[in-house]
PDB file of N, CA and C in Angstrom:
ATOM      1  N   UNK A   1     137.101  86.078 113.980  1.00  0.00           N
ATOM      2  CA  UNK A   1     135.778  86.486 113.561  1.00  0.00           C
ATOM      3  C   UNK A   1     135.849  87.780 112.761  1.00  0.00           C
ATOM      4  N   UNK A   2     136.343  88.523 113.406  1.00  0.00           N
ATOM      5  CA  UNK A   2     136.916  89.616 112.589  1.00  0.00           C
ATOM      6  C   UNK A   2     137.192  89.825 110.589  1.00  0.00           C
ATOM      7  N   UNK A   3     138.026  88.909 110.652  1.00  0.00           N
ATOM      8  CA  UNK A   3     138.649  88.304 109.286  1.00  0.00           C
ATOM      9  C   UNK A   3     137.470  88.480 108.783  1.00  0.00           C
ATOM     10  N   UNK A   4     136.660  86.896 108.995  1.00  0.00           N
ATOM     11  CA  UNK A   4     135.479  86.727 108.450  1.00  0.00           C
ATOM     12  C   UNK A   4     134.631  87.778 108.063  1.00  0.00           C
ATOM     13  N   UNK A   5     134.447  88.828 108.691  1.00  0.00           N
ATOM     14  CA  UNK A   5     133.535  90.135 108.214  1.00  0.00           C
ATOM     15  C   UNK A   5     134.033  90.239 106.724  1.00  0.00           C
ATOM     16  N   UNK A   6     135.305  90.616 106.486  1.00  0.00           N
ATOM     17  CA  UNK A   6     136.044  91.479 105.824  1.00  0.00           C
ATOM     18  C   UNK A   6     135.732  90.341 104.385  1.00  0.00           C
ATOM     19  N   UNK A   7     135.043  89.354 104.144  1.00  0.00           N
ATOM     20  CA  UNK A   7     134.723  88.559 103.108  1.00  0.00           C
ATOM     21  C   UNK A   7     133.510  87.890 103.029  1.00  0.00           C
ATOM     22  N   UNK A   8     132.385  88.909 103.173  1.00  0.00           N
ATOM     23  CA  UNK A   8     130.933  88.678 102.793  1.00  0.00           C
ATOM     24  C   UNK A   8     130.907  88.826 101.493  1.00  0.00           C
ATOM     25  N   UNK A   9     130.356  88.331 100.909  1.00  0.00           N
ATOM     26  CA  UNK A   9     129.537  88.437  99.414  1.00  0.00           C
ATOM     27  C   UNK A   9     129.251  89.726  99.379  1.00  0.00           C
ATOM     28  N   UNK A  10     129.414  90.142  98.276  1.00  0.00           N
ATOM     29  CA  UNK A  10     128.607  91.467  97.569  1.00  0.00           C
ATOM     30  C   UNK A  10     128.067  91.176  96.778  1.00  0.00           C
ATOM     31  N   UNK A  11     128.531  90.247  95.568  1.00  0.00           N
ATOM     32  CA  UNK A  11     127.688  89.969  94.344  1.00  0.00           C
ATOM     33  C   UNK A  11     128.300  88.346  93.753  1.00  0.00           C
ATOM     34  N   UNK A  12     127.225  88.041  92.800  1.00  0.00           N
ATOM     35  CA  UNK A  12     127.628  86.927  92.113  1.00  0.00           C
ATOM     36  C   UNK A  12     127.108  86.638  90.897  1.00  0.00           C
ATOM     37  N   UNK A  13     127.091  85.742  90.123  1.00  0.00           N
ATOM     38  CA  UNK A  13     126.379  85.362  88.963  1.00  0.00           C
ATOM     39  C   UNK A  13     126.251  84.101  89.070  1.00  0.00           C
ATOM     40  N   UNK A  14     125.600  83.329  88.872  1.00  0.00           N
ATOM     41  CA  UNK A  14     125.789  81.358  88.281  1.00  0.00           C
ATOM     42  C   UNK A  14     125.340  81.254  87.299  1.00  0.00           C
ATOM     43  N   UNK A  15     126.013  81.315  86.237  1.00  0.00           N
ATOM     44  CA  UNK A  15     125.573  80.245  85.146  1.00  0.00           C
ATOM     45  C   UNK A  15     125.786  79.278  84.358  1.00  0.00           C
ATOM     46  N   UNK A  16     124.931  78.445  84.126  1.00  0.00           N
ATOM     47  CA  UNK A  16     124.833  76.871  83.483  1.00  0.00           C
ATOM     48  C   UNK A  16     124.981  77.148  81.992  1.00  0.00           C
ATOM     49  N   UNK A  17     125.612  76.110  81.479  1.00  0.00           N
ATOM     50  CA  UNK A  17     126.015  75.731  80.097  1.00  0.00           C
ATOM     51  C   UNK A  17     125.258  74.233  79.806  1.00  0.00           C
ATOM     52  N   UNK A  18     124.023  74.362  79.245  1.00  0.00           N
ATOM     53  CA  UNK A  18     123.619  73.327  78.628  1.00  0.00           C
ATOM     54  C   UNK A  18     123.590  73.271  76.928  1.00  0.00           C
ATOM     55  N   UNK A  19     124.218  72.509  76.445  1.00  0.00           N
ATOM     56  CA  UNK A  19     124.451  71.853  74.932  1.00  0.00           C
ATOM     57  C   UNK A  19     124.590  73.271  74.106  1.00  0.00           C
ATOM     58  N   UNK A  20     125.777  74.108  74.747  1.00  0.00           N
ATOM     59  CA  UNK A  20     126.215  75.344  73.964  1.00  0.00           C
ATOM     60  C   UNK A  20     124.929  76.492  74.476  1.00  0.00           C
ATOM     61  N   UNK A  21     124.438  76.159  75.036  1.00  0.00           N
ATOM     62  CA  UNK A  21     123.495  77.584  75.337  1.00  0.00           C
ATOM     63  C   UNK A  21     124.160  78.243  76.949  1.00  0.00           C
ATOM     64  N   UNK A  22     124.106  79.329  77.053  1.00  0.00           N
ATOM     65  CA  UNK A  22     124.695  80.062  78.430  1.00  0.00           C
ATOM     66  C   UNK A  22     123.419  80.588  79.181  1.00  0.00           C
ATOM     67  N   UNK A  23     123.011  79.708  80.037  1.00  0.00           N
ATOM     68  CA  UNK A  23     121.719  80.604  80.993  1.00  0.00           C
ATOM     69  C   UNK A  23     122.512  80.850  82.136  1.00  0.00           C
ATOM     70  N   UNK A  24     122.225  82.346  82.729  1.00  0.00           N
ATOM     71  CA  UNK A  24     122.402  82.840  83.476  1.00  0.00           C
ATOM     72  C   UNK A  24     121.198  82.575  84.419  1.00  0.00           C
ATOM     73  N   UNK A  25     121.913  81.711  85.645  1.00  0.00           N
ATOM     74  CA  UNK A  25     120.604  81.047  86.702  1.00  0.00           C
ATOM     75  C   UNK A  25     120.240  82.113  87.875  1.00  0.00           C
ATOM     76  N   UNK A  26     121.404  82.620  88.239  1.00  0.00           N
ATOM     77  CA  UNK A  26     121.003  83.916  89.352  1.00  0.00           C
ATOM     78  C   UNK A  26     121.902  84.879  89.537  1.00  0.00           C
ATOM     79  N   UNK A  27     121.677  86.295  89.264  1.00  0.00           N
ATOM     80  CA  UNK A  27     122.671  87.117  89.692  1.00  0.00           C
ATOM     81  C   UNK A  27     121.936  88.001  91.087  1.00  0.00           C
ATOM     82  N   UNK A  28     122.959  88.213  91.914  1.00  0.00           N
ATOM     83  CA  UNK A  28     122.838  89.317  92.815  1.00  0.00           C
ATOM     84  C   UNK A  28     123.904  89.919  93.350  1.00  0.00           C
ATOM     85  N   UNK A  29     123.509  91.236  93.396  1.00  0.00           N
ATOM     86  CA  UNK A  29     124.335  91.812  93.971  1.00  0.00           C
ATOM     87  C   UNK A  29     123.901  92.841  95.244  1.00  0.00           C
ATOM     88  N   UNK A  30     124.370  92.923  96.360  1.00  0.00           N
ATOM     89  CA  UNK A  30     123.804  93.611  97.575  1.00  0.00           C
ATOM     90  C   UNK A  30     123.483  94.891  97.235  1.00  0.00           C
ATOM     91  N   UNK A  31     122.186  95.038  97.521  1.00  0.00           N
ATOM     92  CA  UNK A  31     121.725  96.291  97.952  1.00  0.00           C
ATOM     93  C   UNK A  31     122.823  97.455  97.989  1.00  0.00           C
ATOM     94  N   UNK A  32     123.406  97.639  98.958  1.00  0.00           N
ATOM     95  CA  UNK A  32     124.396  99.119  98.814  1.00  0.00           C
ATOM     96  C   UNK A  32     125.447  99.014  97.641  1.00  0.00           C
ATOM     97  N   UNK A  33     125.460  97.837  97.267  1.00  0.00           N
ATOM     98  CA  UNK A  33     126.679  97.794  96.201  1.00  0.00           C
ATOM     99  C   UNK A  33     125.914  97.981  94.761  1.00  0.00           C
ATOM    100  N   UNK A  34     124.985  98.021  94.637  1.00  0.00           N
ATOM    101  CA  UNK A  34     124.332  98.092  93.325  1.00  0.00           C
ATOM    102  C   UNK A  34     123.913  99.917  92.533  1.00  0.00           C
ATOM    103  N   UNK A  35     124.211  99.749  91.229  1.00  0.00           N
ATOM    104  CA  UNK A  35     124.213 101.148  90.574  1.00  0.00           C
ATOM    105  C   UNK A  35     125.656 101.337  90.792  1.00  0.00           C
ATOM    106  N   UNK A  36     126.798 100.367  90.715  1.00  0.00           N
ATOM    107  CA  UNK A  36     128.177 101.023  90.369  1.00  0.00           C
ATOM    108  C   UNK A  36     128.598 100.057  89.532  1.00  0.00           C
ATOM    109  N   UNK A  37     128.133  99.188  88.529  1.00  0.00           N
ATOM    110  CA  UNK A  37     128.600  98.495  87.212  1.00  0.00           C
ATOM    111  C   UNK A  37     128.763  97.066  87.541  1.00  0.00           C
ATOM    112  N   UNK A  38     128.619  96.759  88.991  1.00  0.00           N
ATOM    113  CA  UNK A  38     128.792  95.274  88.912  1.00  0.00           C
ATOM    114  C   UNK A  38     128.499  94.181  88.932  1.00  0.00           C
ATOM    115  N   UNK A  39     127.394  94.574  88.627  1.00  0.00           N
ATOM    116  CA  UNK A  39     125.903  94.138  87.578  1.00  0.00           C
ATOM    117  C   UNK A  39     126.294  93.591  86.437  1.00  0.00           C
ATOM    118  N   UNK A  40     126.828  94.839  85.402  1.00  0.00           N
ATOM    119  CA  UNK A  40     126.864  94.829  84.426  1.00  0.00           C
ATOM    120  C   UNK A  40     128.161  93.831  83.964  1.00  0.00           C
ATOM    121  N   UNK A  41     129.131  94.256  85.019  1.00  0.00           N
ATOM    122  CA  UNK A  41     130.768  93.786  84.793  1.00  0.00           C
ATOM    123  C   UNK A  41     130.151  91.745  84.627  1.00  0.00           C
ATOM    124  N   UNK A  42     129.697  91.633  85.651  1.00  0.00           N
ATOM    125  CA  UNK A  42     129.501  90.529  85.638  1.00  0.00           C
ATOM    126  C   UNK A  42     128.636  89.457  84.808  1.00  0.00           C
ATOM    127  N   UNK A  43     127.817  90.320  83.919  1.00  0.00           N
ATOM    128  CA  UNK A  43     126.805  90.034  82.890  1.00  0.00           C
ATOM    129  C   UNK A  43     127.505  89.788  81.705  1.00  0.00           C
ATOM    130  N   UNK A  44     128.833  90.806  81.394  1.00  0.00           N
ATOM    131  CA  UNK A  44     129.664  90.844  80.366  1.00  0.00           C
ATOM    132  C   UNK A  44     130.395  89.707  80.418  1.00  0.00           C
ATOM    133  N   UNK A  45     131.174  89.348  81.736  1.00  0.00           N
ATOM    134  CA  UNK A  45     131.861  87.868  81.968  1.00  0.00           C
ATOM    135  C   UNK A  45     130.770  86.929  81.202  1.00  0.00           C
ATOM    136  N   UNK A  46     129.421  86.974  81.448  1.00  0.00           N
ATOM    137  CA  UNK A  46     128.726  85.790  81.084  1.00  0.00           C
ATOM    138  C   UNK A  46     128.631  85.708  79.571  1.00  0.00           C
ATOM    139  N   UNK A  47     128.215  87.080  78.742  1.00  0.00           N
ATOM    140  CA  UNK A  47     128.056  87.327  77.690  1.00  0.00           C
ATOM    141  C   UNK A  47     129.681  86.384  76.690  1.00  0.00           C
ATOM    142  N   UNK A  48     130.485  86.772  77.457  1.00  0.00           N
ATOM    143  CA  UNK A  48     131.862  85.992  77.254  1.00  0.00           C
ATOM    144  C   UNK A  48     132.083  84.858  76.794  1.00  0.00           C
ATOM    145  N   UNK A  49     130.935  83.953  78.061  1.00  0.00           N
ATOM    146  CA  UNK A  49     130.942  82.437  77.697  1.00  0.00           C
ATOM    147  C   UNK A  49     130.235  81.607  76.246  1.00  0.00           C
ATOM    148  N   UNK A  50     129.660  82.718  75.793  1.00  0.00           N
ATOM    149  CA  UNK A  50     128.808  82.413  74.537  1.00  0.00           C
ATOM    150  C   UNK A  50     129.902  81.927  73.566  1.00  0.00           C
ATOM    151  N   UNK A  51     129.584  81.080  72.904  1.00  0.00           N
ATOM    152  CA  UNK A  51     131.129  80.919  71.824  1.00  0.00           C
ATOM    153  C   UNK A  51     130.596  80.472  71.033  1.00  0.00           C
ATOM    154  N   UNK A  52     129.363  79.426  70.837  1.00  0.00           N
ATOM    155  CA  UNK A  52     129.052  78.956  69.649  1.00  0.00           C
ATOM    156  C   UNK A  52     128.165  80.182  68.443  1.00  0.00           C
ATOM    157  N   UNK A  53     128.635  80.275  67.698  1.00  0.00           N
ATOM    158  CA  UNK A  53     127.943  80.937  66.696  1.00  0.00           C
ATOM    159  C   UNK A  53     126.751  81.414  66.439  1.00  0.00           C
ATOM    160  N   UNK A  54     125.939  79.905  66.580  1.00  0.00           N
ATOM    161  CA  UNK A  54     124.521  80.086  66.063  1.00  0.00           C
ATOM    162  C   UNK A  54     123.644  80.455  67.560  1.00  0.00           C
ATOM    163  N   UNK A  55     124.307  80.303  68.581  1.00  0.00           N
ATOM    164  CA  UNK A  55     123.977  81.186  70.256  1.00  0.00           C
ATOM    165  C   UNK A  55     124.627  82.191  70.412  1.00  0.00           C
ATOM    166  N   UNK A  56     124.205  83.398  70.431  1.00  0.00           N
ATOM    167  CA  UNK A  56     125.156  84.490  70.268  1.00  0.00           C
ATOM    168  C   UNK A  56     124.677  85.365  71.676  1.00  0.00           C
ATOM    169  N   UNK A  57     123.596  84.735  72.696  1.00  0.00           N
ATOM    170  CA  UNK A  57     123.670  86.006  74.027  1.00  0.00           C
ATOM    171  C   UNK A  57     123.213  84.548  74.679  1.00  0.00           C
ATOM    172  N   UNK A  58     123.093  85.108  76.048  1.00  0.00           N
ATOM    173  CA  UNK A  58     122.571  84.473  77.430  1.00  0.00           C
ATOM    174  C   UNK A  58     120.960  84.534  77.472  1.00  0.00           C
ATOM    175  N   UNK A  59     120.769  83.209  78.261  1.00  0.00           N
ATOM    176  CA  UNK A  59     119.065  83.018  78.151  1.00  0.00           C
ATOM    177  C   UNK A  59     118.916  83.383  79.679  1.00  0.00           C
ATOM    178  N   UNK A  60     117.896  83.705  79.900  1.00  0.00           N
ATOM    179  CA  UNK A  60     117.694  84.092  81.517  1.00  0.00           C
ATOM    180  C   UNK A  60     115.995  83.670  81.430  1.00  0.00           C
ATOM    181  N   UNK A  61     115.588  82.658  82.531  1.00  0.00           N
ATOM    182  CA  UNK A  61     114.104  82.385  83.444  1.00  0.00           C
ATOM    183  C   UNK A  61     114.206  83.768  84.421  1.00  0.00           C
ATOM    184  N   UNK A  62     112.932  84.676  84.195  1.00  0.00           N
ATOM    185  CA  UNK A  62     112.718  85.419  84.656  1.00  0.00           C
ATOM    186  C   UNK A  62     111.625  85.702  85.315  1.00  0.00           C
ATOM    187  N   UNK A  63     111.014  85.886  86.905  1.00  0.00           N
ATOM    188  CA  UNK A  63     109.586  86.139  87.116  1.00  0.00           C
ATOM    189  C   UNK A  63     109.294  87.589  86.811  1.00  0.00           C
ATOM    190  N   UNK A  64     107.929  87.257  86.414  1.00  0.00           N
ATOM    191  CA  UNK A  64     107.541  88.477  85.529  1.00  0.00           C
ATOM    192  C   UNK A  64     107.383  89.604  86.844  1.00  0.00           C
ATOM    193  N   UNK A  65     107.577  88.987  87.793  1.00  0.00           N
ATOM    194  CA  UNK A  65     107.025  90.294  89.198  1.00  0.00           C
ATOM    195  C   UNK A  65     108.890  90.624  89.464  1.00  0.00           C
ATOM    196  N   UNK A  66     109.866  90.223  88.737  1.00  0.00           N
ATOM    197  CA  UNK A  66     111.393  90.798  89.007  1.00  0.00           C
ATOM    198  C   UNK A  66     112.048  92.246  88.271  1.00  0.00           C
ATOM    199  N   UNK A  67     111.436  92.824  88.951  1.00  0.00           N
ATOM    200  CA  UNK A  67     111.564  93.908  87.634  1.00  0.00           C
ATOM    201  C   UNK A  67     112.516  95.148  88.194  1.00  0.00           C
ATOM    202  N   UNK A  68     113.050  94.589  88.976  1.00  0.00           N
ATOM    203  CA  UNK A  68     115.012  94.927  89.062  1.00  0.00           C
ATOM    204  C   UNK A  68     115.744  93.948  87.672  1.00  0.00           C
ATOM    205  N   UNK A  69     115.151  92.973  87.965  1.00  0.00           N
ATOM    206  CA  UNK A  69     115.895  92.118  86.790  1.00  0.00           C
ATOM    207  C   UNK A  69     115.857  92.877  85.161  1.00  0.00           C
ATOM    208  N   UNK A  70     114.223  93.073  84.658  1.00  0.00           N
ATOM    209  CA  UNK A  70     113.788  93.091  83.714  1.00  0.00           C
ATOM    210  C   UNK A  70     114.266  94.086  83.331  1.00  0.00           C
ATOM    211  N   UNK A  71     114.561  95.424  84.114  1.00  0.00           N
ATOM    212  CA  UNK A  71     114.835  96.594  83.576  1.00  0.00           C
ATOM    213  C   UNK A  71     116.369  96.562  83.436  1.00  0.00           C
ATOM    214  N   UNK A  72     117.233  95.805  84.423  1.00  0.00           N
ATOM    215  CA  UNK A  72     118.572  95.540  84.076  1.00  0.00           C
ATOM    216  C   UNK A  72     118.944  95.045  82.571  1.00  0.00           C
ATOM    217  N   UNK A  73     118.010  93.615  82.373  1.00  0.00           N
ATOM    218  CA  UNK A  73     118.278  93.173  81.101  1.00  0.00           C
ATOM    219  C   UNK A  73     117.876  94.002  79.853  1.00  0.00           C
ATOM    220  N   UNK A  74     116.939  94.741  80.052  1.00  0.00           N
ATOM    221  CA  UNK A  74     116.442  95.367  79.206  1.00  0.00           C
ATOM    222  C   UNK A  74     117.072  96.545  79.049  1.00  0.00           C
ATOM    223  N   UNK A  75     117.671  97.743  79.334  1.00  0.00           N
ATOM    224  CA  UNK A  75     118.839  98.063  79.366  1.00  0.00           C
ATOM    225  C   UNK A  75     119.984  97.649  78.923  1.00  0.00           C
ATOM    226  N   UNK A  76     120.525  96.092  78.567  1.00  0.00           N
ATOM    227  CA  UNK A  76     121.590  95.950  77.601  1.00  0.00           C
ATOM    228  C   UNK A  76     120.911  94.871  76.790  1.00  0.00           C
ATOM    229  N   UNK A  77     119.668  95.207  76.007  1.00  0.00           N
ATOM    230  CA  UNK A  77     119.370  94.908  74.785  1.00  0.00           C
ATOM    231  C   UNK A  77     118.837  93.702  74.844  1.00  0.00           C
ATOM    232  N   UNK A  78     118.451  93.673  76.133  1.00  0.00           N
ATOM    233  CA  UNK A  78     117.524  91.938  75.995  1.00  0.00           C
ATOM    234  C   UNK A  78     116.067  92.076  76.035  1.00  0.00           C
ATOM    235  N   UNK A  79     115.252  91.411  75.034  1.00  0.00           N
ATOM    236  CA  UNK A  79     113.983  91.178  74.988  1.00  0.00           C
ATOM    237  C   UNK A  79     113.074  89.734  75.368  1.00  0.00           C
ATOM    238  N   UNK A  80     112.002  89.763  75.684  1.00  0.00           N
ATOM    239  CA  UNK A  80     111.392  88.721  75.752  1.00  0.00           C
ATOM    240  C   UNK A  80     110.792  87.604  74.452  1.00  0.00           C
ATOM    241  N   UNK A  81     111.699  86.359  74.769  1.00  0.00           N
ATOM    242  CA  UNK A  81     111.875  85.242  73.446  1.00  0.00           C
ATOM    243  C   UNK A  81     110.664  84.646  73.317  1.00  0.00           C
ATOM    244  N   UNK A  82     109.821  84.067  74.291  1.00  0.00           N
ATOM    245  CA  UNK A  82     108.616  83.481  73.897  1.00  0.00           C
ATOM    246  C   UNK A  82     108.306  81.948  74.934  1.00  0.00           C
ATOM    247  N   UNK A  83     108.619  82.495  75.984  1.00  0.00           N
ATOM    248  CA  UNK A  83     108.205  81.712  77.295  1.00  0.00           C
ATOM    249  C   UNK A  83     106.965  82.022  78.350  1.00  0.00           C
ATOM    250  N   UNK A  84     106.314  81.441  78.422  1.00  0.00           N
ATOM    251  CA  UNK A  84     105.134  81.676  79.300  1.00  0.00           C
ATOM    252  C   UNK A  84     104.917  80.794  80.308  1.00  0.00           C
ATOM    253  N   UNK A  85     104.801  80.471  81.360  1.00  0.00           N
ATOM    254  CA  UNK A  85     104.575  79.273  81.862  1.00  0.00           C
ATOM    255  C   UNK A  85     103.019  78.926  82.582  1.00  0.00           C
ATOM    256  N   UNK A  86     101.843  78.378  82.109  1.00  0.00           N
ATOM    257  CA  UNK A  86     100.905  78.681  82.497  1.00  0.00           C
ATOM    258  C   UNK A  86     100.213  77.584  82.994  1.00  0.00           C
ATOM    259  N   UNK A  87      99.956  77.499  84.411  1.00  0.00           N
ATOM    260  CA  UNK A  87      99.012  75.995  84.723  1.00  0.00           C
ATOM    261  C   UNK A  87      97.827  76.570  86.134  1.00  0.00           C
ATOM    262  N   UNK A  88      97.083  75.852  86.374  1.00  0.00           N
ATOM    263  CA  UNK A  88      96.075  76.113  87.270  1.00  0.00           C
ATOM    264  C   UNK A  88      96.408  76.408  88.697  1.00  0.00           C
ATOM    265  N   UNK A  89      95.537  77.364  89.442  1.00  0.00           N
ATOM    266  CA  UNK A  89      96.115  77.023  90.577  1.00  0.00           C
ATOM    267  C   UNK A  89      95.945  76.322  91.633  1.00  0.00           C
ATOM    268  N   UNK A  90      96.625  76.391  92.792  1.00  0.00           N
ATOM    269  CA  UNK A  90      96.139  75.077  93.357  1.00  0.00           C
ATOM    270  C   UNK A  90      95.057  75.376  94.520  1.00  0.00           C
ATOM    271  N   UNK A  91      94.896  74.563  95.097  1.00  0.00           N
ATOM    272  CA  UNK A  91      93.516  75.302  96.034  1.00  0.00           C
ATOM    273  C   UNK A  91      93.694  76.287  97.247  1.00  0.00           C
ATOM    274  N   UNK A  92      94.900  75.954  97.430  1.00  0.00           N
ATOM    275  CA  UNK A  92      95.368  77.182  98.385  1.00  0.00           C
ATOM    276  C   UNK A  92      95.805  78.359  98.160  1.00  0.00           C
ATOM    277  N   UNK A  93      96.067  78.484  96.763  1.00  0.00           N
ATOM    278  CA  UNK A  93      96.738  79.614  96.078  1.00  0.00           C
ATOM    279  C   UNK A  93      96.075  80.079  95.855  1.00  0.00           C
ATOM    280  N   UNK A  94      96.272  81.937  96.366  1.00  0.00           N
ATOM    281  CA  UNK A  94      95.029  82.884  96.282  1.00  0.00           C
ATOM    282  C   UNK A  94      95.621  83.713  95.259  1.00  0.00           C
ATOM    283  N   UNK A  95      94.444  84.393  94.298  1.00  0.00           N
ATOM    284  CA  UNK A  95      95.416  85.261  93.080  1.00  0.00           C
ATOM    285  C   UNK A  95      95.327  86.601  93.952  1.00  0.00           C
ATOM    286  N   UNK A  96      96.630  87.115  93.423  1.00  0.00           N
ATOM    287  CA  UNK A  96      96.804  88.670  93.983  1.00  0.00           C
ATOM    288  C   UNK A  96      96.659  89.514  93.034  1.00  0.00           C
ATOM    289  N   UNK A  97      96.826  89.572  91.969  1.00  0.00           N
ATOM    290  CA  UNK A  97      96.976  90.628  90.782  1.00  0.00           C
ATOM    291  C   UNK A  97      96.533  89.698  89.579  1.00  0.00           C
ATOM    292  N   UNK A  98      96.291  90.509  88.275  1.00  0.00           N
ATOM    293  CA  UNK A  98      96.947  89.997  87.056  1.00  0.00           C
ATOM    294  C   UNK A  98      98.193  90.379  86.376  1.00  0.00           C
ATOM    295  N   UNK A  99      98.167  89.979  85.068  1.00  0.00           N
ATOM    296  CA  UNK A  99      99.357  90.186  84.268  1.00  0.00           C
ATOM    297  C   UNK A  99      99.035  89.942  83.142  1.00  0.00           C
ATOM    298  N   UNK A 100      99.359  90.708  82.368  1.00  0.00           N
ATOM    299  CA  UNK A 100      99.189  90.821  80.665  1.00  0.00           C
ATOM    300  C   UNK A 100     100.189  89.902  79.674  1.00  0.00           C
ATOM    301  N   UNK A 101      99.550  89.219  79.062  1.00  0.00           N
ATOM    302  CA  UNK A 101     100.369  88.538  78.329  1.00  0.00           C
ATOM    303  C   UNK A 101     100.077  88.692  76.441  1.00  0.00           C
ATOM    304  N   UNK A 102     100.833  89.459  76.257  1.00  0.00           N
ATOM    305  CA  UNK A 102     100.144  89.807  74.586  1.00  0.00           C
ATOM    306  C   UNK A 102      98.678  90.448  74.792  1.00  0.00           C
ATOM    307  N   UNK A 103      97.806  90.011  74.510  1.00  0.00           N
ATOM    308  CA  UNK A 103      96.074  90.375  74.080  1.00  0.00           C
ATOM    309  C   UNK A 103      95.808  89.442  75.815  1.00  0.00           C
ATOM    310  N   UNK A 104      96.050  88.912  76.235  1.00  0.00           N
ATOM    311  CA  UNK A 104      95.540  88.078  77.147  1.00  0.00           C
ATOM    312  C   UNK A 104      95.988  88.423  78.742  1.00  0.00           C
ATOM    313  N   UNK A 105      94.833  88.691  79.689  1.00  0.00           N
ATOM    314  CA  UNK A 105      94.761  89.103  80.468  1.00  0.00           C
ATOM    315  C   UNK A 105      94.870  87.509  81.584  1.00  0.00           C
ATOM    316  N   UNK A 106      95.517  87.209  82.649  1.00  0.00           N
ATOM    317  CA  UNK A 106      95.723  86.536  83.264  1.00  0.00           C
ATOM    318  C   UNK A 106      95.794  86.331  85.016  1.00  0.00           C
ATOM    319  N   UNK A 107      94.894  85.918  85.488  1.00  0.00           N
ATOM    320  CA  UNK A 107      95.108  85.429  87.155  1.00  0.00           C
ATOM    321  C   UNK A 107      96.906  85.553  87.734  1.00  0.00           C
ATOM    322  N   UNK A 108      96.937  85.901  88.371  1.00  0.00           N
ATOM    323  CA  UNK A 108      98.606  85.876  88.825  1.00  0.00           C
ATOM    324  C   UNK A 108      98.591  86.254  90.201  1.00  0.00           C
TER     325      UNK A 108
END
């Protein structure tokens, strides 16, 4: 049991390769281990996998309430491409906040 301690996860990345594009599906890295680059180290591995030409960075699905994420990506030069995802809610779903989208103010 012992052993076993000594090889918990600290961090990871997954990402998918669909038809030459590189999305990065989830990174984390633990709490105490984060703010020493291996974040970044591991973002660069991904940046790596890019090879086709006319795809030149990683796509990332992001919730707009992740904003450990947003400020990470945004920090090595990533901006928002032009995804929104917008549908009704359902009857149990209570809104908590909004969120700004361009000129447009939104239920969220």
């Amino acid at each position: 049991m012992q052993q076993e301690e000594n090889w918990k996860t600290i961090s990871y990345l997954v990402c998918r390769i669909d038809q030459n594009v590189v999305w990065a599906e989830s990174l984390f890295v633990k709490p105490s281990a984060r703010r020493k680059g291996i974040g970044s180290a591991l973002y660069s591995q991904a940046e790596r996998l890019v090879k086709n030409p006319d795809e030149e960075t990683v796509y990332n699905w992001i919730h707009p309430n992740n904003t450990v994420i947003i400020h990470f990506l945004k920090k090595r030069g990533y901006n928002v491409l032009n995804l929104v995802e917008i549908r009704k809610p359902r009857s149990e779903e209570g809104n908590l906040s909004e969120i700004q989208v361009g000129d447009h103010w939104f239920k969220y």
